[in-house]
Protein backbone atom coordinates (compact mmCIF):
# COMPACT_ATOMS: atom_id res chain seq x y z
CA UNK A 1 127.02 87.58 136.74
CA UNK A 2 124.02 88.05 133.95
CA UNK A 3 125.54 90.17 132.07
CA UNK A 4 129.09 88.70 132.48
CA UNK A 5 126.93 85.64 131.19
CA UNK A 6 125.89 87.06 128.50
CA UNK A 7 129.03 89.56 127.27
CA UNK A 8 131.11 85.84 127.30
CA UNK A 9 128.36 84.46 125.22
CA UNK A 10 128.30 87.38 122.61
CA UNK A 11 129.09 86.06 119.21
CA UNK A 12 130.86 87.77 116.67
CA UNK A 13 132.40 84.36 114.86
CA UNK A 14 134.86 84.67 112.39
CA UNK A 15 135.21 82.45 109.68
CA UNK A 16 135.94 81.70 106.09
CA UNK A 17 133.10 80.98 103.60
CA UNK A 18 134.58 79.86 100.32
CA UNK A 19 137.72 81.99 100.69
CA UNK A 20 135.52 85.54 101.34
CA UNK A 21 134.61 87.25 104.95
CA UNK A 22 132.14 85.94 107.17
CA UNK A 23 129.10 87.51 105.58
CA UNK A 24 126.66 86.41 108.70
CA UNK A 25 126.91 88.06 112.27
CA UNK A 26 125.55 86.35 115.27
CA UNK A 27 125.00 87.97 118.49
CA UNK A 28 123.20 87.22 121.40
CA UNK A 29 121.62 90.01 123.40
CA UNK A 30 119.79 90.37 126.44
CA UNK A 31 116.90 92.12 127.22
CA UNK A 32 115.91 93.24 130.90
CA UNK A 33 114.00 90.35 131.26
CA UNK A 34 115.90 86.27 131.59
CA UNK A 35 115.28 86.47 127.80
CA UNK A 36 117.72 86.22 125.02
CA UNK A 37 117.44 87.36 121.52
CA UNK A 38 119.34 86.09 118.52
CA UNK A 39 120.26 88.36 116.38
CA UNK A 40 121.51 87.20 112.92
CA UNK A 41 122.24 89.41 110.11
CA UNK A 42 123.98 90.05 106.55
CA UNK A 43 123.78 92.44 103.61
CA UNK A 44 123.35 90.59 100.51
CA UNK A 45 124.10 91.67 96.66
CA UNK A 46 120.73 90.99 95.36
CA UNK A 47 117.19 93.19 95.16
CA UNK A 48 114.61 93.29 97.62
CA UNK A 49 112.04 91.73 95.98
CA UNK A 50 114.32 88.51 95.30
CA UNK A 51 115.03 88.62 99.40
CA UNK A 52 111.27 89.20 99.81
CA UNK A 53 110.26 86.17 97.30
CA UNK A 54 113.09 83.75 98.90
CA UNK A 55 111.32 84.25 101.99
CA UNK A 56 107.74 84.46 100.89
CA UNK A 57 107.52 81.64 97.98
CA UNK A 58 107.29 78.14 97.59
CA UNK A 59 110.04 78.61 94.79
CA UNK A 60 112.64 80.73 97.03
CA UNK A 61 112.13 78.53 100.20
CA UNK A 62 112.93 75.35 97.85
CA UNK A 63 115.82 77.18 96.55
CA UNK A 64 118.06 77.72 99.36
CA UNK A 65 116.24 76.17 102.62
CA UNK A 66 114.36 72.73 101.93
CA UNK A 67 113.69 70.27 99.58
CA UNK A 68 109.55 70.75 100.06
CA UNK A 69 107.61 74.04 100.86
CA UNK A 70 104.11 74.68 100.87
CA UNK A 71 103.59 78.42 101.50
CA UNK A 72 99.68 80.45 102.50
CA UNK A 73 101.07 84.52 102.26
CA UNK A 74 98.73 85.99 104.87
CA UNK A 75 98.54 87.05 108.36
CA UNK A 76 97.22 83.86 110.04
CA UNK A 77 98.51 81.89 107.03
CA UNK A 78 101.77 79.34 107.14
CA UNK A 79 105.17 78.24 105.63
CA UNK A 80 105.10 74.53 105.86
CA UNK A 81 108.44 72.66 104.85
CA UNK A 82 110.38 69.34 104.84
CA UNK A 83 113.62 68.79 104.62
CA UNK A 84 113.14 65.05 103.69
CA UNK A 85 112.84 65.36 100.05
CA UNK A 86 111.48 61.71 100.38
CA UNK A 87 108.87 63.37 102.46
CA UNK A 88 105.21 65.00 102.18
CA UNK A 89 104.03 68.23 103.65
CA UNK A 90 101.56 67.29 106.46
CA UNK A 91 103.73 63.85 107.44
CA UNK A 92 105.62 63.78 110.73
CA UNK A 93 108.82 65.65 109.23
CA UNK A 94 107.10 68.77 108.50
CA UNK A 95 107.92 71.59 109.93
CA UNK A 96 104.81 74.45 110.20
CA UNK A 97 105.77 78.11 111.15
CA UNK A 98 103.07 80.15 111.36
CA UNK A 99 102.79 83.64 110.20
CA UNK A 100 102.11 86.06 112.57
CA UNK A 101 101.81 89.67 110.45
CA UNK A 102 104.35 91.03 107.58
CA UNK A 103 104.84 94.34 105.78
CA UNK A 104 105.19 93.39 102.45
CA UNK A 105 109.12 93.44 101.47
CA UNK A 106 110.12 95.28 104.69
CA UNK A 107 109.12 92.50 107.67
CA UNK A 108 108.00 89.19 108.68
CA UNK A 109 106.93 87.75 112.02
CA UNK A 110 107.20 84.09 112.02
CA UNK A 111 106.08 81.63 115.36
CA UNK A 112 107.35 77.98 114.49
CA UNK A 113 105.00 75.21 115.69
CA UNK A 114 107.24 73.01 118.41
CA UNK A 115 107.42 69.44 117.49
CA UNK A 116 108.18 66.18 119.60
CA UNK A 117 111.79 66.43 118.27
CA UNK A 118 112.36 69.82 120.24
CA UNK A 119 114.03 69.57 124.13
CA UNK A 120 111.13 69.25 126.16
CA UNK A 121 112.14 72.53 128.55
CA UNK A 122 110.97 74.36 124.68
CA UNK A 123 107.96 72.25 124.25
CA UNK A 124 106.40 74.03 127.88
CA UNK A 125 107.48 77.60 126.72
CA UNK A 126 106.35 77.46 122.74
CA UNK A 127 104.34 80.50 122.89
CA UNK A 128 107.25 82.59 123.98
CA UNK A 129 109.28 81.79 120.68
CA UNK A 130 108.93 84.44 117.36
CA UNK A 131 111.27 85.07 114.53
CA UNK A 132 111.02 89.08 113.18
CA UNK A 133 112.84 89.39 110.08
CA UNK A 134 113.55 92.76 108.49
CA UNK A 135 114.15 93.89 105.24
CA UNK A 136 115.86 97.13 104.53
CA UNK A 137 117.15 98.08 100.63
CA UNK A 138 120.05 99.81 100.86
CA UNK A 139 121.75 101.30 97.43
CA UNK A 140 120.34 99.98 94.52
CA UNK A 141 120.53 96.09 94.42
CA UNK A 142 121.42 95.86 97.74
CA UNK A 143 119.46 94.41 101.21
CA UNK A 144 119.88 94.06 104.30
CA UNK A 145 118.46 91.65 106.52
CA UNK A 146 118.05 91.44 110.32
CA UNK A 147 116.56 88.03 111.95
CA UNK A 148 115.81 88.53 115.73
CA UNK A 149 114.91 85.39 117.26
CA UNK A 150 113.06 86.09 120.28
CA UNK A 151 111.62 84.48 123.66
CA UNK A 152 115.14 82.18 124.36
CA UNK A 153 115.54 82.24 128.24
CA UNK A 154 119.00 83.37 130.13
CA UNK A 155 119.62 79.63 131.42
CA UNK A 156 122.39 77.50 130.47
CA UNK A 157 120.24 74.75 129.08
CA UNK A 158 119.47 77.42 126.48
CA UNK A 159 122.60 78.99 125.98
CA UNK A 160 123.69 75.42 125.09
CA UNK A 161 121.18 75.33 122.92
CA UNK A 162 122.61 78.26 121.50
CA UNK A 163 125.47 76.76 120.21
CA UNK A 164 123.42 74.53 118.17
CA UNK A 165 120.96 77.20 116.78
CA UNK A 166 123.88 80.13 115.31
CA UNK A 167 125.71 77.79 113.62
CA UNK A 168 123.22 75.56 111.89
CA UNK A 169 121.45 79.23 111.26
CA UNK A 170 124.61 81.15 110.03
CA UNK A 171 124.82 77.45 107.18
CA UNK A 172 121.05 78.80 106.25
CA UNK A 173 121.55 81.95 105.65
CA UNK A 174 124.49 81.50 103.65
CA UNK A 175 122.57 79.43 101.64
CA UNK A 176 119.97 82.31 101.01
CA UNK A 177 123.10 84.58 100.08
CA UNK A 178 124.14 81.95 98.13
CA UNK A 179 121.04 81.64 96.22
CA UNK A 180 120.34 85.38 95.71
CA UNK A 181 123.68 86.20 94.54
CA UNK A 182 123.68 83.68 91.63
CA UNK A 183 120.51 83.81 90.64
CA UNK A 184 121.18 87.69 90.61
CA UNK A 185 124.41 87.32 88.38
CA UNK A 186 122.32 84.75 86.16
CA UNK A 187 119.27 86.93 85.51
């Protein structure tokens, strides 16, 4: 029945994006354990070091993700945003995700803070929850990128959840490739 679960809930959407392909794949994968991992990735027309700054910068997180960034490089260190643009870093909107280690332009491991706006069955299992992105440059001015959201449980209470998190993630991410791709062409 797990796995039957979990082969139904597979995602491989198919979409249009301003009349192209779907450039973001979702999956959801299973490991052993009653965890999930999201998987969410893309290949995007645009340098490494551009992918490694959106990620990394005050500048490329305001570019494509939020209105407000505030951004300490460094294992240990943070990426603070808002997406209030009314807002302040540090007021009850912000979001804090810490960062956990990185390799510079090849990976990041991210471990979001939980806030009261998160379901409370999150809120008891916040230290289970890590986002490992990888970097890889493929032929010259070309990356790809590979998000694995980890510590997501096998219960349907997170598999709804789910259906929140790919979508609202796949929008994102798009707006990264967005980002990189004219600011590539415009350089």
């Amino acid at each position: 029945m797990n796995n039957t679960l979990i082969m139904l809930f597979t995602v491989f959407l198919t979409s249009v994006t301003f009349g192209q392909e779907k450039r973001v794949v979702s999956k959801v994968d299973s490991t052993n354990t009653r965890e999930l991992v999201l998987i969410q990735e893309f290949t995007v027309n645009s340098p490494i070091d551009s992918v490694w700054n959106a990620y990394t910068t005050k500048k490329g997180w305001e570019s494509w993700a939020v209105p407000i960034a505030e951004i300490d490089l460094k294992v240990g260190g943070f990426i603070k945003t808002n997406y209030n643009k009314e807002g302040i870093i540090g007021d009850s909107t912000t979001i804090v995700t810490h960062i956990i280690n990185y390799v510079p332009k090849k990976l990041i491991t991210l471990q979001a803070e939980i806030t009261d706006n998160f379901p409370e069955f999150m809120k008891k299992e916040a230290k289970d929850f890590y986002n490992v992105i990888y970097l890889d440059e493929l032929e010259k001015g070309k990356t790809s990128v590979k998000s694995y959201g980890i510590g997501y449980k096998n219960t349907p209470k997170y598999l709804s959840l789910m259906e929140y998190f790919i979508p609202a993630n796949e929008k994102s991410l798009m707006n990264l490739i967005l980002y990189l791709e004219t600011d590539t062409i415009t350089k």
